[in-house]
C-alpha atoms as a PDB file:
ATOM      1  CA  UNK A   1      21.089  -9.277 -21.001  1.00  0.00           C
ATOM      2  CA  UNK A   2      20.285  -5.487 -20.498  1.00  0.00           C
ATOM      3  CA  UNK A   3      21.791  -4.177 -17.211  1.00  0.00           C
ATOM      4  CA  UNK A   4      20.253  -0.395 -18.215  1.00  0.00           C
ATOM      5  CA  UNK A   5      16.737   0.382 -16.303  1.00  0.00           C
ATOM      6  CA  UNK A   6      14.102   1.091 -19.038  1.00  0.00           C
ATOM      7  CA  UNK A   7      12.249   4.668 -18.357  1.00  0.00           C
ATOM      8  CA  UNK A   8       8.676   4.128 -19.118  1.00  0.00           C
ATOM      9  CA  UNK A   9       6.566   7.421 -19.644  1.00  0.00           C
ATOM     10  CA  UNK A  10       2.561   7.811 -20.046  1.00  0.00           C
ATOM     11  CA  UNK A  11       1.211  10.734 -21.966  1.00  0.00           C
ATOM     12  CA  UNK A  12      -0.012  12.990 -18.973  1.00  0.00           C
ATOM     13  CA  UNK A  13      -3.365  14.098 -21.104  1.00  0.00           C
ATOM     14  CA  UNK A  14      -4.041  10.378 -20.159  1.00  0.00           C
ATOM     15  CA  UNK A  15      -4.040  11.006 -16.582  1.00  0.00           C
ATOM     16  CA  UNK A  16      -7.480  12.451 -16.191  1.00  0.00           C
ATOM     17  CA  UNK A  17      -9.242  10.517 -18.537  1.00  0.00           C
ATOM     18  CA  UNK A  18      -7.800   7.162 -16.535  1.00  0.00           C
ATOM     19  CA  UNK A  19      -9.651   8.611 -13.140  1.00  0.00           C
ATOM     20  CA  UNK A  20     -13.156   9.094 -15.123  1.00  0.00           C
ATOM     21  CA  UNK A  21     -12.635   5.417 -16.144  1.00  0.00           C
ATOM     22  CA  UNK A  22     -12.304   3.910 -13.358  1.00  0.00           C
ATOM     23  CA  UNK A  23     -14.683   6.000 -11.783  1.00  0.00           C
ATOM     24  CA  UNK A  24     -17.270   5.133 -14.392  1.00  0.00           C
ATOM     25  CA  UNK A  25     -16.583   1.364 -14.154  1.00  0.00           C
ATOM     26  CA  UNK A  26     -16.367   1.122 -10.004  1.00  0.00           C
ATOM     27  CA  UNK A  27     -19.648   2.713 -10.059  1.00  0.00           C
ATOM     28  CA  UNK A  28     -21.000   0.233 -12.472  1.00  0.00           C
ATOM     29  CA  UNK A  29     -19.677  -2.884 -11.041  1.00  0.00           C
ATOM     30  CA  UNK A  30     -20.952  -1.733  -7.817  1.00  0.00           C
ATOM     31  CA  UNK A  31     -24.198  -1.144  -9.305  1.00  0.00           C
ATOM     32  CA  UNK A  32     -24.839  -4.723 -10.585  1.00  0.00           C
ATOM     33  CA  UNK A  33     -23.438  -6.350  -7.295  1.00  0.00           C
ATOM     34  CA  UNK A  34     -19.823  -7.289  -7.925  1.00  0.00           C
ATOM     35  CA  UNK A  35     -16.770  -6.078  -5.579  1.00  0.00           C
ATOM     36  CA  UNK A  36     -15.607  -3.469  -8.262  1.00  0.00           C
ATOM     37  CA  UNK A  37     -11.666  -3.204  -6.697  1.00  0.00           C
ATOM     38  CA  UNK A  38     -11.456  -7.299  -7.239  1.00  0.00           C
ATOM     39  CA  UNK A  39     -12.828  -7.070 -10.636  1.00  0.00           C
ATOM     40  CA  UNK A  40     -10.975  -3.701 -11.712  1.00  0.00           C
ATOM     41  CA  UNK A  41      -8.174  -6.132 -10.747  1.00  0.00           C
ATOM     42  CA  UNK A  42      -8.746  -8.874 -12.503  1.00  0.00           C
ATOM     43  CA  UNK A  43      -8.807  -7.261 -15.281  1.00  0.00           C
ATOM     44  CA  UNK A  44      -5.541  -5.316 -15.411  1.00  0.00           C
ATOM     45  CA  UNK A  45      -3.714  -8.526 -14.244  1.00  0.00           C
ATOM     46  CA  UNK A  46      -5.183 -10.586 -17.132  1.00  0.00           C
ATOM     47  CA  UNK A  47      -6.693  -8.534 -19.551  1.00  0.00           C
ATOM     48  CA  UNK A  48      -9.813 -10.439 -20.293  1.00  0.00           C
ATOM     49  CA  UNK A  49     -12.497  -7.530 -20.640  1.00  0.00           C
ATOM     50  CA  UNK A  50     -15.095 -10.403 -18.819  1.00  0.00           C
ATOM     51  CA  UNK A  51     -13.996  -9.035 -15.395  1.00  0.00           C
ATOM     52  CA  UNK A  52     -16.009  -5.886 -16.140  1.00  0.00           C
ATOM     53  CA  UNK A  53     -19.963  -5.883 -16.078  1.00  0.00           C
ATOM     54  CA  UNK A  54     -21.457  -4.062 -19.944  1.00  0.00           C
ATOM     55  CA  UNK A  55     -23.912  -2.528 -17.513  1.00  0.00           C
ATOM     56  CA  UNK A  56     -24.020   1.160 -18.433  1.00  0.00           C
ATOM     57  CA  UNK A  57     -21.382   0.169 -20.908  1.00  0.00           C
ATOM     58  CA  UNK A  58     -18.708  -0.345 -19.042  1.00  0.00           C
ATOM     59  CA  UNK A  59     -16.965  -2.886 -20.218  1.00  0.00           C
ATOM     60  CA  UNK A  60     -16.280  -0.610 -23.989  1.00  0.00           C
ATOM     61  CA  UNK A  61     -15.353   2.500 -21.897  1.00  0.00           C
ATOM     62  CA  UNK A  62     -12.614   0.901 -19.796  1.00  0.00           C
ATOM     63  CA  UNK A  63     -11.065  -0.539 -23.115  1.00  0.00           C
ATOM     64  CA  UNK A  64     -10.588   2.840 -24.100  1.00  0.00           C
ATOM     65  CA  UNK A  65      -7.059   2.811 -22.078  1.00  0.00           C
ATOM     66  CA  UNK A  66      -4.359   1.257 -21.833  1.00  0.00           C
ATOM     67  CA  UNK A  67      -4.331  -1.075 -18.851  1.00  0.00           C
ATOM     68  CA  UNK A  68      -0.864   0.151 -17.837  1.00  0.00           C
ATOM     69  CA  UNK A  69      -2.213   3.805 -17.865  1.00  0.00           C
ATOM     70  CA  UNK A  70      -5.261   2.517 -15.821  1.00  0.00           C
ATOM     71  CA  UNK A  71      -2.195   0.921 -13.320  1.00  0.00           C
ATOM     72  CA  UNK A  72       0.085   3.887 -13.454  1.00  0.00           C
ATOM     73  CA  UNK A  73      -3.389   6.070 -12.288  1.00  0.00           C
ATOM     74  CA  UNK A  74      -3.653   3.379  -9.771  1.00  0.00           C
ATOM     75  CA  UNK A  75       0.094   3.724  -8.374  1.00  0.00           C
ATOM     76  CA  UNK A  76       0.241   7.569  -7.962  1.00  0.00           C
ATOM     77  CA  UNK A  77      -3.034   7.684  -6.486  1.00  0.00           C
ATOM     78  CA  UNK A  78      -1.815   5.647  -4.023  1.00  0.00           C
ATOM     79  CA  UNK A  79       1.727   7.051  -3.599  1.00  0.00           C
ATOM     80  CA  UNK A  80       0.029  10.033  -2.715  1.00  0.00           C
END
């Protein structure tokens, strides 16, 4: 067993583009209906790409991150 805490780092150029994603896929879940904060977290808690809509493609441009990057955007956003 490890008793040393772990540092976990995400490359800041990251930041930015993890805002436009989510961005881009709220507004297209909202667009075809669904409750885009319950599918946005569906999809970081399980990973199955499903939870997001392919409308206005979607679905391919929030696989272009990391889903911890998309979480850490998620965290600081909040924190602040």
């Amino acid at each position: 067993m490890n008793n040393e805490t772990m540092m976990y780092k995400v490359d800041k150029e990251n930041e930015n583009q993890a805002r436009e994603i989510l961005l881009t896929v709220y507004d297209a879940l909202k667009e075809k209906g669904y409750n885009p904060i319950s599918q946005i977290v569906g999809y970081i808690l399980s990973g199955d790409p499903t939870y997001i809509t392919n409308h206005n493609n979607a679905r391919s441009v929030i696989r272009k991150i990391e889903r911890d990057e998309l979480l850490e955007e998620l965290v600081k956003a909040y924190l602040k």
